[in-house]
C-alpha atoms as a PDB file:
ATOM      1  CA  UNK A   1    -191.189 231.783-118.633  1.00  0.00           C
ATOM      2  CA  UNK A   2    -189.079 234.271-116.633  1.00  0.00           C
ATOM      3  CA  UNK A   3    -189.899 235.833-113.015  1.00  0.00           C
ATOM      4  CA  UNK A   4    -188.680 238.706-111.508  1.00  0.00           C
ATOM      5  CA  UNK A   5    -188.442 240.593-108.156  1.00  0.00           C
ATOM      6  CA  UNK A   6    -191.529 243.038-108.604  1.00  0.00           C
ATOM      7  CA  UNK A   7    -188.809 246.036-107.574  1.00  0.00           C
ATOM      8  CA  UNK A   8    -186.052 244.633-110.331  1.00  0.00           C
ATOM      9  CA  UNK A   9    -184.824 247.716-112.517  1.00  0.00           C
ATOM     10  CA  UNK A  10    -182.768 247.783-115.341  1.00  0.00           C
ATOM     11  CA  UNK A  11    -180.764 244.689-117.069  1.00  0.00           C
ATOM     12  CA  UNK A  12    -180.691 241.985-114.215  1.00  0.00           C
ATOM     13  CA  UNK A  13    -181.258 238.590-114.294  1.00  0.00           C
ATOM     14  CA  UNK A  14    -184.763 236.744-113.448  1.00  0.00           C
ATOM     15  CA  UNK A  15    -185.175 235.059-110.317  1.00  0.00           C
ATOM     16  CA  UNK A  16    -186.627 232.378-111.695  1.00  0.00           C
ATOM     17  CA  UNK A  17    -186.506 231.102-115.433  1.00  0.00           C
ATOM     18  CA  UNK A  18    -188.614 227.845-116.516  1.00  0.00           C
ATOM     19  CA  UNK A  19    -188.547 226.064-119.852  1.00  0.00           C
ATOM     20  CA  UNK A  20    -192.038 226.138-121.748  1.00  0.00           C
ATOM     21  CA  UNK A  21    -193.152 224.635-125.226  1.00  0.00           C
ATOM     22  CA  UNK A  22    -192.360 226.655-128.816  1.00  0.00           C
ATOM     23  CA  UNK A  23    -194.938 228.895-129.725  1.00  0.00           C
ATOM     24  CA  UNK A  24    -196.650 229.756-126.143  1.00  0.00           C
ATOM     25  CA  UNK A  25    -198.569 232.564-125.893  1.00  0.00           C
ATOM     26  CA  UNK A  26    -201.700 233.057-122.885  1.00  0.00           C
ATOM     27  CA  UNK A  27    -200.767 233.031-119.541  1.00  0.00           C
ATOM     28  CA  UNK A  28    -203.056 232.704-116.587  1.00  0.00           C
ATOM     29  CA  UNK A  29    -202.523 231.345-112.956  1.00  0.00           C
ATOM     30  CA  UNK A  30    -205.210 229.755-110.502  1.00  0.00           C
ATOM     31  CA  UNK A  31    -203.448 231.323-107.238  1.00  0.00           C
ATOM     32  CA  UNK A  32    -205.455 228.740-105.133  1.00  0.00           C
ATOM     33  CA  UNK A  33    -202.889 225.861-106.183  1.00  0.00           C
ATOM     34  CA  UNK A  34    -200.004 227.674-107.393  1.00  0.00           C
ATOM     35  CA  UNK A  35    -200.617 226.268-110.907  1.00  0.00           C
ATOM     36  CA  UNK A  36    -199.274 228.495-114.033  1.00  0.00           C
ATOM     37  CA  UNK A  37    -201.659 227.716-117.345  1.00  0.00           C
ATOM     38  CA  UNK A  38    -199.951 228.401-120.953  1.00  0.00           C
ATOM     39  CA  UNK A  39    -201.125 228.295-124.263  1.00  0.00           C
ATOM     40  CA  UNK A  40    -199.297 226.905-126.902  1.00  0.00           C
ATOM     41  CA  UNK A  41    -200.103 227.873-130.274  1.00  0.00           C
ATOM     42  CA  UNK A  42    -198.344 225.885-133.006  1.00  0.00           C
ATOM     43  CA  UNK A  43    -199.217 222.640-131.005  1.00  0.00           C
ATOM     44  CA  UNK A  44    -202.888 223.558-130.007  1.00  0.00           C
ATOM     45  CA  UNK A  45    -202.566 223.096-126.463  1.00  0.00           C
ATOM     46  CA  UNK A  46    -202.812 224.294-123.127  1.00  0.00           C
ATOM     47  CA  UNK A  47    -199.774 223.008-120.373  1.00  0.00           C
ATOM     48  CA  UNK A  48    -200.510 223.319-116.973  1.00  0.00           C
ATOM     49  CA  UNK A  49    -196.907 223.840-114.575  1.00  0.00           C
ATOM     50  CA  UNK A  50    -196.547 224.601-110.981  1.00  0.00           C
ATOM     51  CA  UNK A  51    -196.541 228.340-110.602  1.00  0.00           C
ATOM     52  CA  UNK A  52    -193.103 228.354-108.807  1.00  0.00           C
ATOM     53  CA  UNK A  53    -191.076 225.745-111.521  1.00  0.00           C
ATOM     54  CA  UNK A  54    -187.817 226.357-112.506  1.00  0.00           C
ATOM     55  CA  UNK A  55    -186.027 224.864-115.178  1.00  0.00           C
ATOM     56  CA  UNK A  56    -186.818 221.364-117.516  1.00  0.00           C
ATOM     57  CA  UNK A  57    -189.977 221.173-115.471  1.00  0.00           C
ATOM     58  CA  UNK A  58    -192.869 218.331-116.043  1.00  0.00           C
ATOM     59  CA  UNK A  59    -196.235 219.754-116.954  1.00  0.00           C
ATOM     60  CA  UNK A  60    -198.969 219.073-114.708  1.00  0.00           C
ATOM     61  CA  UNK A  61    -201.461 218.312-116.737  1.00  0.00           C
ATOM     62  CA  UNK A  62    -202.276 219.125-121.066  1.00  0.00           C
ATOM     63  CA  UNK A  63    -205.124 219.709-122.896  1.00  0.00           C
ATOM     64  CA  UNK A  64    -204.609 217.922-126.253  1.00  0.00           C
ATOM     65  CA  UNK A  65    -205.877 216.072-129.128  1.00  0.00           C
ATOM     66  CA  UNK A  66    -208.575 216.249-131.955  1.00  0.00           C
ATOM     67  CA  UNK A  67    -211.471 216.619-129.230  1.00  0.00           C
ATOM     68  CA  UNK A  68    -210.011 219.423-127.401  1.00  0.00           C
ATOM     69  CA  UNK A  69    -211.380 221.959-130.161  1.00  0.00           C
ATOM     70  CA  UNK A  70    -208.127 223.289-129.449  1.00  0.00           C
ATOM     71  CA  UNK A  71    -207.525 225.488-132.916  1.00  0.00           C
ATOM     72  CA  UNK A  72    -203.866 227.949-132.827  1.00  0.00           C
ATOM     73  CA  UNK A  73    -205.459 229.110-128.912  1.00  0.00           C
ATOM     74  CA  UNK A  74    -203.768 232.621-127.929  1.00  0.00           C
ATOM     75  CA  UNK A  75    -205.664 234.010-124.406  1.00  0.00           C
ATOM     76  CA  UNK A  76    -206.445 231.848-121.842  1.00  0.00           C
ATOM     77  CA  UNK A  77    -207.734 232.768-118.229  1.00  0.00           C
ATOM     78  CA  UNK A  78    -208.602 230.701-115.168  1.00  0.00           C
ATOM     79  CA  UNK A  79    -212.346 231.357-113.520  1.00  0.00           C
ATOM     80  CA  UNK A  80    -211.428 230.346-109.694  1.00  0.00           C
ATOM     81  CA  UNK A  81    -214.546 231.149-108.934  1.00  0.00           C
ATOM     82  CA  UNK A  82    -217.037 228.356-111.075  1.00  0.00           C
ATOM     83  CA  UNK A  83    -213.836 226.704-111.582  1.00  0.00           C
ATOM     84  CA  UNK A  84    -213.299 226.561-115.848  1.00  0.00           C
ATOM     85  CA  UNK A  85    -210.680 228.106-117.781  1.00  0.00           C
ATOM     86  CA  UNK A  86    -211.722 230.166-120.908  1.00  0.00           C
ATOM     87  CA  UNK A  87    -209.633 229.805-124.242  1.00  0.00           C
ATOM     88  CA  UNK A  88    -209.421 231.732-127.484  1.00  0.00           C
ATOM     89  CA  UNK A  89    -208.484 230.230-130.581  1.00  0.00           C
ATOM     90  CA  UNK A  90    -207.460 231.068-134.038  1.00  0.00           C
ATOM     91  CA  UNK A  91    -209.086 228.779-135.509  1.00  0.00           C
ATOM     92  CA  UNK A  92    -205.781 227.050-137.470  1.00  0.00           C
ATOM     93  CA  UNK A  93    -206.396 223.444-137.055  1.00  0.00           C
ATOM     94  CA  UNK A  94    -204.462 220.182-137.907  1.00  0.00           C
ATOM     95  CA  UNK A  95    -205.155 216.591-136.855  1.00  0.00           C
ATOM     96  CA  UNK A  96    -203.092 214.363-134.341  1.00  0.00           C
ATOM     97  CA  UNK A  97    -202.216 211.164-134.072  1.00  0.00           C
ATOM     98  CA  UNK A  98    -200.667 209.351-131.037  1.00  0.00           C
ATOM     99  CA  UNK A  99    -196.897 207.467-132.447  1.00  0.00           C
ATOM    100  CA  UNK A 100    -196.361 210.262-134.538  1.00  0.00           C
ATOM    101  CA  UNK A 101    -193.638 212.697-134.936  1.00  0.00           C
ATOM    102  CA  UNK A 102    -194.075 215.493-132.978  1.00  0.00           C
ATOM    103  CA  UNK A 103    -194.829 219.026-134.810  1.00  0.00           C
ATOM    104  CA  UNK A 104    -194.590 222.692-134.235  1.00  0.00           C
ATOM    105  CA  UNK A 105    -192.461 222.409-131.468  1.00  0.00           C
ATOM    106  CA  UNK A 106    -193.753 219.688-129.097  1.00  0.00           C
ATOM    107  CA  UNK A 107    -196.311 220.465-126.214  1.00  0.00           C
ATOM    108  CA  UNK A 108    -198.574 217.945-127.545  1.00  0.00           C
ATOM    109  CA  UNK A 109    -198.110 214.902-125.082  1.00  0.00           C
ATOM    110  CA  UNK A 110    -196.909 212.606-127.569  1.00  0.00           C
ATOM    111  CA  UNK A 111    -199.085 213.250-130.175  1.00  0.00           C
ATOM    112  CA  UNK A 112    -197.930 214.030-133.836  1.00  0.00           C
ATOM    113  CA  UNK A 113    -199.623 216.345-136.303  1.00  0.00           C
ATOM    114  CA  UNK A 114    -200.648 214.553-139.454  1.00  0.00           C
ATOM    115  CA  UNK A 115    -199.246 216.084-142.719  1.00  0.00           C
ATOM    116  CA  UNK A 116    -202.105 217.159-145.037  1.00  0.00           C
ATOM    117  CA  UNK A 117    -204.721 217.531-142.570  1.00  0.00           C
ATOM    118  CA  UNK A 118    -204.476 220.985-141.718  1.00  0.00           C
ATOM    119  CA  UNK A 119    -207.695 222.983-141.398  1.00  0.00           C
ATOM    120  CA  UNK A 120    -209.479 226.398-141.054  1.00  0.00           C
ATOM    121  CA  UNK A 121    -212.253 226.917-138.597  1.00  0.00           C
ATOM    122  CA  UNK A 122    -214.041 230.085-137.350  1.00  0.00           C
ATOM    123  CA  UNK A 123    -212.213 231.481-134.568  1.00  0.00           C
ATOM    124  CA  UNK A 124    -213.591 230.278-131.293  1.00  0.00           C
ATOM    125  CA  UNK A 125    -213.612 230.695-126.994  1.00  0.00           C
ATOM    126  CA  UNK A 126    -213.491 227.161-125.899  1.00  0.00           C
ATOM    127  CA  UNK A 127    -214.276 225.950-122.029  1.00  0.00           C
ATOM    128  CA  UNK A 128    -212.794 223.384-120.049  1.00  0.00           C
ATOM    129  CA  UNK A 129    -212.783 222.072-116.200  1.00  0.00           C
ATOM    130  CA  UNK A 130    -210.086 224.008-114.340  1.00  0.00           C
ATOM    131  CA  UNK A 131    -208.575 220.529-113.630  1.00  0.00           C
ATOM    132  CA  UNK A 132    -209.183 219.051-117.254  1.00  0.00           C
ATOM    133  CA  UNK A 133    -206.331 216.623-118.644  1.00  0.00           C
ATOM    134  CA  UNK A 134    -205.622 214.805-122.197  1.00  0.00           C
ATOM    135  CA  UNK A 135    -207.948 215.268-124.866  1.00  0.00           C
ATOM    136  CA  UNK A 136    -211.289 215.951-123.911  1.00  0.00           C
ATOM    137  CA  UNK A 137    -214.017 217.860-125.775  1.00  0.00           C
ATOM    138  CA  UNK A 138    -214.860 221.678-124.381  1.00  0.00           C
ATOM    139  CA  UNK A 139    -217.974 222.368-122.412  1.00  0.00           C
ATOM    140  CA  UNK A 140    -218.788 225.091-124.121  1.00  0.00           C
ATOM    141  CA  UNK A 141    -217.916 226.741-127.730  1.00  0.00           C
ATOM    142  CA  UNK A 142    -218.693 230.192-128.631  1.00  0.00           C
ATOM    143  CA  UNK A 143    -218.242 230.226-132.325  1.00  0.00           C
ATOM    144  CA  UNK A 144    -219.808 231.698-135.987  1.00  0.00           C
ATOM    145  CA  UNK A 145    -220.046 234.942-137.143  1.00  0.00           C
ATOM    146  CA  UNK A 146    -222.410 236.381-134.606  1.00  0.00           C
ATOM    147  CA  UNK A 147    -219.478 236.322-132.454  1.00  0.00           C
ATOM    148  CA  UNK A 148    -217.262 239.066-134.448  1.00  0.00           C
ATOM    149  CA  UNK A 149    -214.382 237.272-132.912  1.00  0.00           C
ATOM    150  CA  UNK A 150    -211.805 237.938-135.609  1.00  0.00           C
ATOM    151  CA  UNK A 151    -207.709 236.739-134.576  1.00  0.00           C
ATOM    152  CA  UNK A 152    -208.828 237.518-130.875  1.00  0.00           C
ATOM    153  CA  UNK A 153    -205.585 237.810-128.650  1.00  0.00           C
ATOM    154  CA  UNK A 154    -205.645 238.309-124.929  1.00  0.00           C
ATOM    155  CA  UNK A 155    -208.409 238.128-122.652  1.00  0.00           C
ATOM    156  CA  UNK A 156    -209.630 239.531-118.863  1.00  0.00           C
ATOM    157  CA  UNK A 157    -212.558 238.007-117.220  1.00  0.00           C
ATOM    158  CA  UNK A 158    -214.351 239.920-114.536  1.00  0.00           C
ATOM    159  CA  UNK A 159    -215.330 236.800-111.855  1.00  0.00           C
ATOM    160  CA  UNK A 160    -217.890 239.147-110.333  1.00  0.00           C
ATOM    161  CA  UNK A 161    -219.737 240.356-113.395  1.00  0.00           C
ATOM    162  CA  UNK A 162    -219.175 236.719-114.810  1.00  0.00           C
ATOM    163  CA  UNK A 163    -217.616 238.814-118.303  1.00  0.00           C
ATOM    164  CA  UNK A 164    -215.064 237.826-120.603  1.00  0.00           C
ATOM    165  CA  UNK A 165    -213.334 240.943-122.508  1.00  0.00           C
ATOM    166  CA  UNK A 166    -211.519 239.725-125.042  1.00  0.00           C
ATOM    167  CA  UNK A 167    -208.916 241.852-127.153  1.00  0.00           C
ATOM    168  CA  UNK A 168    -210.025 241.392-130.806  1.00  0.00           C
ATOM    169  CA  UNK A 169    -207.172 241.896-133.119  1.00  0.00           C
ATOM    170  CA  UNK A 170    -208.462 241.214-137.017  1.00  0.00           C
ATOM    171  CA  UNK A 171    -211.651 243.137-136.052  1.00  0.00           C
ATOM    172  CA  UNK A 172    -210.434 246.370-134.189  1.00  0.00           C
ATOM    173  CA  UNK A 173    -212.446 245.665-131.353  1.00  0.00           C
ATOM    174  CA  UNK A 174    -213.723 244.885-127.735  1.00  0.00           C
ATOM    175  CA  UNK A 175    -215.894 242.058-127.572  1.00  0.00           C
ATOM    176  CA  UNK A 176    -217.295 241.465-123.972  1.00  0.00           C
ATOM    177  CA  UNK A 177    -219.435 237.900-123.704  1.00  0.00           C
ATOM    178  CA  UNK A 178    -220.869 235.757-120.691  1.00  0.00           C
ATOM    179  CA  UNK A 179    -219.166 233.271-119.414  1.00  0.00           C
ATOM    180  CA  UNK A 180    -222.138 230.979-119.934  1.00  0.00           C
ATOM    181  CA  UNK A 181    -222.421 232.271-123.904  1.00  0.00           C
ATOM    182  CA  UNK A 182    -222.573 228.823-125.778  1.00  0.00           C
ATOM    183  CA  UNK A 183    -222.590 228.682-129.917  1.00  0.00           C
ATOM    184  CA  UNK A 184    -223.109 231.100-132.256  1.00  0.00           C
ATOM    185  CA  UNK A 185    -224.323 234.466-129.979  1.00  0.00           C
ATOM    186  CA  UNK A 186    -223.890 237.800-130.643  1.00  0.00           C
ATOM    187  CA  UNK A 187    -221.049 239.931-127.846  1.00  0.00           C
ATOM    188  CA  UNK A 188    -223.252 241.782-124.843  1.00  0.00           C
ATOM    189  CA  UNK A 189    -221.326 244.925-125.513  1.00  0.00           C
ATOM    190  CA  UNK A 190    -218.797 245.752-128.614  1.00  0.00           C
ATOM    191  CA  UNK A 191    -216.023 248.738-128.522  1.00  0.00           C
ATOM    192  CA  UNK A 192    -215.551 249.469-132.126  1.00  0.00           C
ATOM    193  CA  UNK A 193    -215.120 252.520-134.821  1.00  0.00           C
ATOM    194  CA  UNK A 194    -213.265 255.229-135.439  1.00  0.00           C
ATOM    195  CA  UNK A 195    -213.694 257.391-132.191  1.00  0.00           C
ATOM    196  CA  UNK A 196    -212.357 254.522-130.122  1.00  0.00           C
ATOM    197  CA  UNK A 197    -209.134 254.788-131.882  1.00  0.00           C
ATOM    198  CA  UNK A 198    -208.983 251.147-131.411  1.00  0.00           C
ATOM    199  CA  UNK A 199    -206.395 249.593-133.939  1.00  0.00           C
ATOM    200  CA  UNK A 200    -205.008 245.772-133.772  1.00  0.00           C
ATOM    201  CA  UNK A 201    -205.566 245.145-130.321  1.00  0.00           C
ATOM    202  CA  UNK A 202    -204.125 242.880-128.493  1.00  0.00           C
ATOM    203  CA  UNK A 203    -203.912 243.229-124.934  1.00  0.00           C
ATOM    204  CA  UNK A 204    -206.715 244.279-122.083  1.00  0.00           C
ATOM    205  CA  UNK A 205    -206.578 244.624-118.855  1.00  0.00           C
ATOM    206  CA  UNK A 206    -210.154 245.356-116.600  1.00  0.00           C
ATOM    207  CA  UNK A 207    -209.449 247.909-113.860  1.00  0.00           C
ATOM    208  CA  UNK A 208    -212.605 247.047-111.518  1.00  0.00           C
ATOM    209  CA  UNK A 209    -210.938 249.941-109.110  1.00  0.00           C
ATOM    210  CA  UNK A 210    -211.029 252.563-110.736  1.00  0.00           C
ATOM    211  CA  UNK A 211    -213.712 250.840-113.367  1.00  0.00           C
ATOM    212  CA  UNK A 212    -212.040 251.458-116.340  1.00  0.00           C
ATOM    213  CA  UNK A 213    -210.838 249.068-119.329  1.00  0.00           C
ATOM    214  CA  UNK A 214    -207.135 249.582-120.563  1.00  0.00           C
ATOM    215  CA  UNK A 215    -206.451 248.438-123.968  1.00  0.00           C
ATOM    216  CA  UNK A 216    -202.882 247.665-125.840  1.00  0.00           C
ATOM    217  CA  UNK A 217    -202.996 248.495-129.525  1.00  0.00           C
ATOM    218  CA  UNK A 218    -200.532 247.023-132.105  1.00  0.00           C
ATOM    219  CA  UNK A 219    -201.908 248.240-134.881  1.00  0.00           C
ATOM    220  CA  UNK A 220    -201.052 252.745-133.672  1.00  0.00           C
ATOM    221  CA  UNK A 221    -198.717 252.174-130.739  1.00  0.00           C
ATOM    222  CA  UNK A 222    -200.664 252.954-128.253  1.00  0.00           C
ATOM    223  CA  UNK A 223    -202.550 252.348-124.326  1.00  0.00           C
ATOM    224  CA  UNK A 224    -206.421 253.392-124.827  1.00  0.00           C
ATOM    225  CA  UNK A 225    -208.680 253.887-121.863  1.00  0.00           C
ATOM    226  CA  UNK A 226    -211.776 253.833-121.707  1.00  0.00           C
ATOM    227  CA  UNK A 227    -215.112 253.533-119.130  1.00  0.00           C
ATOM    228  CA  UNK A 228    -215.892 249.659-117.667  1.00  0.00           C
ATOM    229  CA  UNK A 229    -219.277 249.851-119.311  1.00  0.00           C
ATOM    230  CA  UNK A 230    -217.943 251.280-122.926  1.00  0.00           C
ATOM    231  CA  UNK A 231    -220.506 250.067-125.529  1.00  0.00           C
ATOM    232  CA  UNK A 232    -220.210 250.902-129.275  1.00  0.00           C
ATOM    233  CA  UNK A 233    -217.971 253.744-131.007  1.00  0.00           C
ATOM    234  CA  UNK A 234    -216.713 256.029-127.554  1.00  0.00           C
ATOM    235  CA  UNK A 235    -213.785 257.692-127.585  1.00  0.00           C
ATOM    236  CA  UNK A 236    -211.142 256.970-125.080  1.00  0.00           C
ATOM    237  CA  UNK A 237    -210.886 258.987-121.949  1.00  0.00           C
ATOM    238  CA  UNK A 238    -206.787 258.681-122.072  1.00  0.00           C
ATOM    239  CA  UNK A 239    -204.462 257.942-124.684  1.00  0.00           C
ATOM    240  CA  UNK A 240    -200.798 256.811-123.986  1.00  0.00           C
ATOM    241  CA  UNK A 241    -198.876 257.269-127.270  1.00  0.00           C
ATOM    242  CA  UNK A 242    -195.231 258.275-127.971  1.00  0.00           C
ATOM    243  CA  UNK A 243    -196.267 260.494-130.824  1.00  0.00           C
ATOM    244  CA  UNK A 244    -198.631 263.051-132.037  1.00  0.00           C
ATOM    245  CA  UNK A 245    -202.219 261.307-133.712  1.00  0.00           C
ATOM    246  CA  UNK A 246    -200.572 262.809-137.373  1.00  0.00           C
ATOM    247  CA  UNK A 247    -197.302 261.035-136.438  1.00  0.00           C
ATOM    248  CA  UNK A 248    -195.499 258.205-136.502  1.00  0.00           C
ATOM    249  CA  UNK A 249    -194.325 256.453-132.939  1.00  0.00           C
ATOM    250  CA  UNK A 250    -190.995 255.318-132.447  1.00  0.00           C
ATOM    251  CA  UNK A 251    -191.558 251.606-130.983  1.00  0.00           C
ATOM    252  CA  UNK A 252    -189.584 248.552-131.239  1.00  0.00           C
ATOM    253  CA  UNK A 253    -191.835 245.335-130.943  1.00  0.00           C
ATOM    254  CA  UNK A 254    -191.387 241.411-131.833  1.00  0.00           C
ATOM    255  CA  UNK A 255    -188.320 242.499-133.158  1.00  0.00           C
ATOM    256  CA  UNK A 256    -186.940 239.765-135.325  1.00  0.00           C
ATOM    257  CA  UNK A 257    -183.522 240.792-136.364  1.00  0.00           C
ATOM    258  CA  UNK A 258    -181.668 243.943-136.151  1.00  0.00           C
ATOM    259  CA  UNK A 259    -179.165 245.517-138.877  1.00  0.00           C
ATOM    260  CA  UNK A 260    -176.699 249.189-138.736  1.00  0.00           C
ATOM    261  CA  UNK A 261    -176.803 251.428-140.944  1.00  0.00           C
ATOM    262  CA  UNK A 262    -173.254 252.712-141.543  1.00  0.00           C
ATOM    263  CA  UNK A 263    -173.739 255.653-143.823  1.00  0.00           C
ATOM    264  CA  UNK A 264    -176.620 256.895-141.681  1.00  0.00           C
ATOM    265  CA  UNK A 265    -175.297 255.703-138.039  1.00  0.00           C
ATOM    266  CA  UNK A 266    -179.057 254.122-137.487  1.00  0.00           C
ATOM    267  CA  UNK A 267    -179.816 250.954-136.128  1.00  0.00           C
ATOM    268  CA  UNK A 268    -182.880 249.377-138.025  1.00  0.00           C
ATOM    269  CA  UNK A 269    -185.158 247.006-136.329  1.00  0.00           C
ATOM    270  CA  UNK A 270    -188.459 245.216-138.091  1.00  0.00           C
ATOM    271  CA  UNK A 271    -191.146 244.747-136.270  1.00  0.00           C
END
């Protein structure tokens, strides 16, 4: 995890850099104690450092373990306000064992995955106590296909409202649910279909000023826009996009090697 100076430009170094687990992905921080909440994926876990660590820094407290319902989690927020955290999961599941070997990359307090035991369960938003620690069972699972949640990514919950949005990759969709939900129950409000130009999402971000919902999508390049109360197929009121709708957009993103071509002086990059 890297901080920088919110006025840094160009290719300086971070004021702060911290070590975290392999494979994190959700951030979230409860500003109240300065604590800095990460998911780790490949170790189904969430960590729990002080906001302000630097370095080889000791967790604070992990959720862990075969009770956790912890299943590949991705977003993760922090409500300060009835004091939970909110988690969304994959669903990729393995069991652990305490002795063991650790695998996919440590963040699992000791524990070892089991070889053979791997799993696949619906994907799911699990709850926990703001201040939960070890392997402890969530208070609350929204789960089953009611749910629509399909590889959901990131996640922005509105304290006020008491709504989760959650970015839902695999399904090309918004899904907005309570913060109470509980088991298999359908979203209060969906974003989906072909007028929302919604493709892969996989960030959000809730703008309660100006009461709109901003939306990342992997899947066409692009920053949709749309009203705080969207429900069903709306088109976007703005569209960030480097390209035409008929074209593609040059992006680079997870970029996981990086080759030149000599013959046509280009540099090619996957993503």
């Amino acid at each position: 995890v890297c901080s920088s100076d919110l006025e840094a430009r160009g290719d300086v170094p971070p004021s702060r850099e911290m070590e975290t687990p392999h494979g994190t992905y959700g951030i979230a921080v409860y500003e109240e104690d300065s604590e800095l909440f990460l998911t780790v994926q490949h170790a189904s876990s969430v960590v729990v450092y002080p906001k302000y660590g630097e370095g080889k820094q000791k967790e604070l407290r992990m959720i862990a373990g075969n009770k956790t319902g912890l299943a590949d989690p991705h977003g993760v927020v922090v409500d300060s306000k009835n004091k939970m955290i909110y988690v969304v999961n994959y669903g990729n599941w393995a069991e652990y064992e305490a002795g063991k070997e650790r695998g996919g990359g440590g963040g699992t307090g000791g524990l070892g995955r089991i070889p053979g035991s791997g799993k696949f369960f619906p994907p799911s938003i699990t709850s926990y106590p703001l201040k939960a620690d070890g392997d402890i069972a969530p208070t609350r699972t929204i789960q089953g296909p009611k749910t629509q949640l399909n590889w959901p990514g990131h996640m922005f919950l509105d304290e006020d409202s008491g709504l989760i949005y959650v970015a839902n990759d695999g399904g090309d969709s918004i899904l907005v649910f309570k913060v109470t939900d509980s088991g298999d129950v359908a979203p209060t409000r969906v974003i989906k279909g072909p007028k929302t130009l919604i493709k892969n999402p996989t960030g959000i971000f809730v703008d309660k000023k100006n009461r709109e919902i901003v939306v990342a999508n992997m899947g066409n390049h692009s920053a949709t826009v749309y009203p705080m109360d969207a429900n069903g197929d709306v088109p976007p009121v703005r569209q960030i996009r480097g390209a035409p709708a008929d074209q593609p957009a040059l992006q680079i993103g997870n970029p996981g090697a990086v080759a030149y071509d000599t013959k046509r002086n280009q540099i090619l990059v996957p993503n």
